[in-house]
C-alpha atoms as a PDB file:
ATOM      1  CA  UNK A   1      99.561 103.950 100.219  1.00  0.00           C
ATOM      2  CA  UNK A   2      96.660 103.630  97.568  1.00  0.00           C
ATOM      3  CA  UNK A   3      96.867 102.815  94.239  1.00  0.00           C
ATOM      4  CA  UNK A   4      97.387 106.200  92.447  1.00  0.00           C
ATOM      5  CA  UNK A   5      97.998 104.783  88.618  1.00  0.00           C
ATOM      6  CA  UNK A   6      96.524 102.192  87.163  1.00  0.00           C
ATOM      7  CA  UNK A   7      98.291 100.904  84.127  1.00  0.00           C
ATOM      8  CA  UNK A   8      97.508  98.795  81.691  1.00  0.00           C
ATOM      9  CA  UNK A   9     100.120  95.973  82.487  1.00  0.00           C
ATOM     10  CA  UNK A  10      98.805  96.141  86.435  1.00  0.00           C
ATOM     11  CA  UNK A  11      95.177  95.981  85.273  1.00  0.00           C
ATOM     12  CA  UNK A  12      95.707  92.998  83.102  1.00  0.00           C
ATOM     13  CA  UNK A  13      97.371  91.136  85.717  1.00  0.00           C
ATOM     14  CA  UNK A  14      94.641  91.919  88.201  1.00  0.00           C
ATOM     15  CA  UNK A  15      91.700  90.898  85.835  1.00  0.00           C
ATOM     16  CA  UNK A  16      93.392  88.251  85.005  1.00  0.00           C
ATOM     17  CA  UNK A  17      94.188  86.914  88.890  1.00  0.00           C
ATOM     18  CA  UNK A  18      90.350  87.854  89.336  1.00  0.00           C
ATOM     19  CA  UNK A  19      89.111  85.527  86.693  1.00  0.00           C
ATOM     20  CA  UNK A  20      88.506  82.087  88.618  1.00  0.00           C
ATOM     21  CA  UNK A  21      85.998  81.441  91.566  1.00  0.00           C
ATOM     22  CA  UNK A  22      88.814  80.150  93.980  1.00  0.00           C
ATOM     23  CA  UNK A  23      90.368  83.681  94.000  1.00  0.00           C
ATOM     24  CA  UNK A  24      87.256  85.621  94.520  1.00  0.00           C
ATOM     25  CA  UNK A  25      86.428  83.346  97.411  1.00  0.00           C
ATOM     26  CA  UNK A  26      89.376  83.747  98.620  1.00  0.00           C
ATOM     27  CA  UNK A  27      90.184  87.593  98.415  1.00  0.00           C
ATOM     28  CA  UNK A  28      86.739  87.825  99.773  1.00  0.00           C
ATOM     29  CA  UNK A  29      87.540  85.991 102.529  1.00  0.00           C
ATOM     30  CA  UNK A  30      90.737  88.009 103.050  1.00  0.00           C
ATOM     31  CA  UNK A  31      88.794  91.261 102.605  1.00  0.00           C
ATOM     32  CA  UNK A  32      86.003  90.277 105.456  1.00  0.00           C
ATOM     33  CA  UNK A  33      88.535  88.597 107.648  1.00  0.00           C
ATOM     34  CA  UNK A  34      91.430  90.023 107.397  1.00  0.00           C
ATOM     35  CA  UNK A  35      94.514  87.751 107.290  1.00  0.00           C
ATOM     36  CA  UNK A  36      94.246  83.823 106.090  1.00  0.00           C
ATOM     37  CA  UNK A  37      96.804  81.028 106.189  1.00  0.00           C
ATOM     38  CA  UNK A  38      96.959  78.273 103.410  1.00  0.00           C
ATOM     39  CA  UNK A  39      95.281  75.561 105.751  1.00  0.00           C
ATOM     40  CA  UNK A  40      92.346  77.492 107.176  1.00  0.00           C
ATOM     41  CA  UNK A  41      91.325  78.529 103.396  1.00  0.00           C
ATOM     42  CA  UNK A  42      91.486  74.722 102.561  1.00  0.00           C
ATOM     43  CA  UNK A  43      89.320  73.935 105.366  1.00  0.00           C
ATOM     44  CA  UNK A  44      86.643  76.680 104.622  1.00  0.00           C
ATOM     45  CA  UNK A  45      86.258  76.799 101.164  1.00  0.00           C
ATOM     46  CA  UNK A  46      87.571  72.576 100.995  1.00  0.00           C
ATOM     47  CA  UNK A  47      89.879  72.546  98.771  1.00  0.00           C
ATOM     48  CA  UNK A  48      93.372  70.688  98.271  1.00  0.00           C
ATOM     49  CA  UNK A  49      96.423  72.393  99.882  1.00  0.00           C
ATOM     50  CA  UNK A  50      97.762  72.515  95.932  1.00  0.00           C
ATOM     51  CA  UNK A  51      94.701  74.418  94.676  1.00  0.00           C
ATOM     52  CA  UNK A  52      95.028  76.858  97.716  1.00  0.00           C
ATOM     53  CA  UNK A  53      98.229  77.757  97.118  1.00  0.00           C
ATOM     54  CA  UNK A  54      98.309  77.597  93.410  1.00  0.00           C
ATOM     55  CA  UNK A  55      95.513  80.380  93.603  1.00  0.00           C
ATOM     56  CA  UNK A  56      96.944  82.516  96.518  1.00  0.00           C
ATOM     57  CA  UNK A  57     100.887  82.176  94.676  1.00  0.00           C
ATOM     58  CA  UNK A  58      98.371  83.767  91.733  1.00  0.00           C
ATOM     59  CA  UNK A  59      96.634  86.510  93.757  1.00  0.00           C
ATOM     60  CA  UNK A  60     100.591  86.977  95.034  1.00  0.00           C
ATOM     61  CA  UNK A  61     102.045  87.146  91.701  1.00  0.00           C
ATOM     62  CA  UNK A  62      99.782  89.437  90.478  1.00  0.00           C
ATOM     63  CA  UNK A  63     100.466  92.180  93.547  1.00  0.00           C
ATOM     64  CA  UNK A  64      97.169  91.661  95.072  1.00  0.00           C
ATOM     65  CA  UNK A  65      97.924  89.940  98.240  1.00  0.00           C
ATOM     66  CA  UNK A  66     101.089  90.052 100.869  1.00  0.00           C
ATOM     67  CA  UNK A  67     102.427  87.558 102.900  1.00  0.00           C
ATOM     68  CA  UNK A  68     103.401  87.802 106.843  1.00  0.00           C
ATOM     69  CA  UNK A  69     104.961  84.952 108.711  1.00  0.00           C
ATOM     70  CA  UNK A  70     103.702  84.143 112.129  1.00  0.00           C
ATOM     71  CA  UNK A  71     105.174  80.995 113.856  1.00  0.00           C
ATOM     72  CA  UNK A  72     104.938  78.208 111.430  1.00  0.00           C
ATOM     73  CA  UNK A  73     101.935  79.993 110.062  1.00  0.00           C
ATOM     74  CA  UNK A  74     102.092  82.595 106.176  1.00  0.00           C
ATOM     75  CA  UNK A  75      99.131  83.954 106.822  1.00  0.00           C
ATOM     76  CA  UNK A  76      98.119  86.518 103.706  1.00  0.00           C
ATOM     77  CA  UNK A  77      96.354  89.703 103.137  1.00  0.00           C
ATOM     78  CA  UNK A  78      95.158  92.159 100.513  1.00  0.00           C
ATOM     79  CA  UNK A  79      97.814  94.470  99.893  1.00  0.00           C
ATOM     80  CA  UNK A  80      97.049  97.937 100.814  1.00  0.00           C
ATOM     81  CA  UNK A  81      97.520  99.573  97.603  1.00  0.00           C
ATOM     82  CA  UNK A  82      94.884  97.544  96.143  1.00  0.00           C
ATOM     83  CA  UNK A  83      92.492  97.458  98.824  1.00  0.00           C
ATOM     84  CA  UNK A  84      90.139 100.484  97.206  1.00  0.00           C
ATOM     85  CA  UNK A  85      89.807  98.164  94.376  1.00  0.00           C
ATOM     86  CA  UNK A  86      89.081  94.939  96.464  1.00  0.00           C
ATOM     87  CA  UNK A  87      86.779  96.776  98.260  1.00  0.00           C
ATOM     88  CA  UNK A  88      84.779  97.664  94.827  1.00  0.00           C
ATOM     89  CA  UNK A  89      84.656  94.209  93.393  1.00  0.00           C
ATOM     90  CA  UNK A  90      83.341  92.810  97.191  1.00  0.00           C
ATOM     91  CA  UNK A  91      80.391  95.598  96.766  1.00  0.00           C
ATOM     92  CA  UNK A  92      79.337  94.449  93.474  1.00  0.00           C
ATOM     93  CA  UNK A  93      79.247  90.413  95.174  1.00  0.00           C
ATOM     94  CA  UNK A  94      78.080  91.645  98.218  1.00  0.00           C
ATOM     95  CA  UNK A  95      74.675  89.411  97.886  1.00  0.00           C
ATOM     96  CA  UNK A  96      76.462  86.122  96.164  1.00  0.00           C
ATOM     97  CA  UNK A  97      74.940  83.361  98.648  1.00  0.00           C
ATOM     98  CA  UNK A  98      78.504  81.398  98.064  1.00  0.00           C
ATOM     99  CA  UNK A  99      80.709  84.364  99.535  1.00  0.00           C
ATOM    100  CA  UNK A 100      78.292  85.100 102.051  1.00  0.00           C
ATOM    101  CA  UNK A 101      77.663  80.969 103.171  1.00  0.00           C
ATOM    102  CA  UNK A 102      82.351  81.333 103.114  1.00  0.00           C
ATOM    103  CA  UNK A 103      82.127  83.716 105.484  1.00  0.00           C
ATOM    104  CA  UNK A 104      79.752  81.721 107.939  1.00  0.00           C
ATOM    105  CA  UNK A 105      82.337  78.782 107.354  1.00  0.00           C
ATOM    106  CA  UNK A 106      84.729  81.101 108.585  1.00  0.00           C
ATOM    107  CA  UNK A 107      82.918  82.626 112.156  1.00  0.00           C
ATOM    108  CA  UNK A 108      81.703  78.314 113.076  1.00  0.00           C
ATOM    109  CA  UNK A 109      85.377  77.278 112.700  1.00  0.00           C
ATOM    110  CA  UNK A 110      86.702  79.758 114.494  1.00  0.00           C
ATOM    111  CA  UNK A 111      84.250  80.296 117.135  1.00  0.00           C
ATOM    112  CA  UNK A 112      85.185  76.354 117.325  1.00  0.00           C
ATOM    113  CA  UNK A 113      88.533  77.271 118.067  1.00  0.00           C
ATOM    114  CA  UNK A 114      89.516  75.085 114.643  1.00  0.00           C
ATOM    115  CA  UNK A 115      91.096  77.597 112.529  1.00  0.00           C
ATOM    116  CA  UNK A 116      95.216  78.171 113.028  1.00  0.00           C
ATOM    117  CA  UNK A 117      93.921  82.158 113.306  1.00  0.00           C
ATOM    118  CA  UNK A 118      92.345  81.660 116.015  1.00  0.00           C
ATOM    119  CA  UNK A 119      95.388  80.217 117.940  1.00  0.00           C
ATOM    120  CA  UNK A 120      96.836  83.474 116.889  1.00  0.00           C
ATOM    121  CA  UNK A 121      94.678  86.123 117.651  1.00  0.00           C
ATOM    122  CA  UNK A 122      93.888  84.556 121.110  1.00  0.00           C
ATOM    123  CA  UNK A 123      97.781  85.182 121.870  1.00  0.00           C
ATOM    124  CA  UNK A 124      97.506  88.356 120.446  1.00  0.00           C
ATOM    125  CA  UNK A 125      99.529  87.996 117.442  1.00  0.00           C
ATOM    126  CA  UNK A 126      97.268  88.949 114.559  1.00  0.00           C
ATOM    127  CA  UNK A 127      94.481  91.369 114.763  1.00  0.00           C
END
């Protein structure tokens, strides 16, 4: 399902969630890599476990982003209704050398075998 209607109260919550670096990162992260738990966002972009989920209980709040429980893992993801839009905003940061040098974070720690996602995904439970 895609977002069809895009009302005022909706769009103010989204810019709103969109208006700090941490949840940029983040959704960027989420819309390049699918799923992310709380601790492998803290260890890629280094922040606190209280600023992580401070900003993803934002993103959350404001009907961007889903949780999914795997084991003793949440791992989140940008809601499908919203992706179109996601998918806009990541265009227009597509060159941003801070996303880009997140997403390298992302492929060394798991290609390390340090991220809880790749625990998952090599027993098959996330994609």
């Amino acid at each position: 399902m895609r977002l069809k209607n895009f009302s005022l109260n909706f769009g103010v919550q989204v810019f709103k969630a969109l208006a700090e670096e941490p949840r940029i990162r983040i959704l960027n992260l989420m819309f390049h890599r699918n799923e992310m738990c709380i601790s492998d966002l803290e260890l890629i972009l280094g922040y606190t476990q209280a600023k992580t989920s401070r900003h993803i209980s934002y993103l959350r709040n404001a009907g961007i982003v889903v949780p999914r429980k795997v084991d003793q893992w949440v791992f989140y993801s940008i809601k499908e209704e919203v992706t179109d839009l996601v998918k806009v905003l990541m265009e227009y940061f597509s060159k941003d050398h801070l996303l880009s040098d997140d997403i390298e974070e992302f492929d060394s720690l798991f290609d390390n075998q340090e991220l809880a996602k790749y625990r998952l995904v090599k027993n098959n439970l996330v994609a």
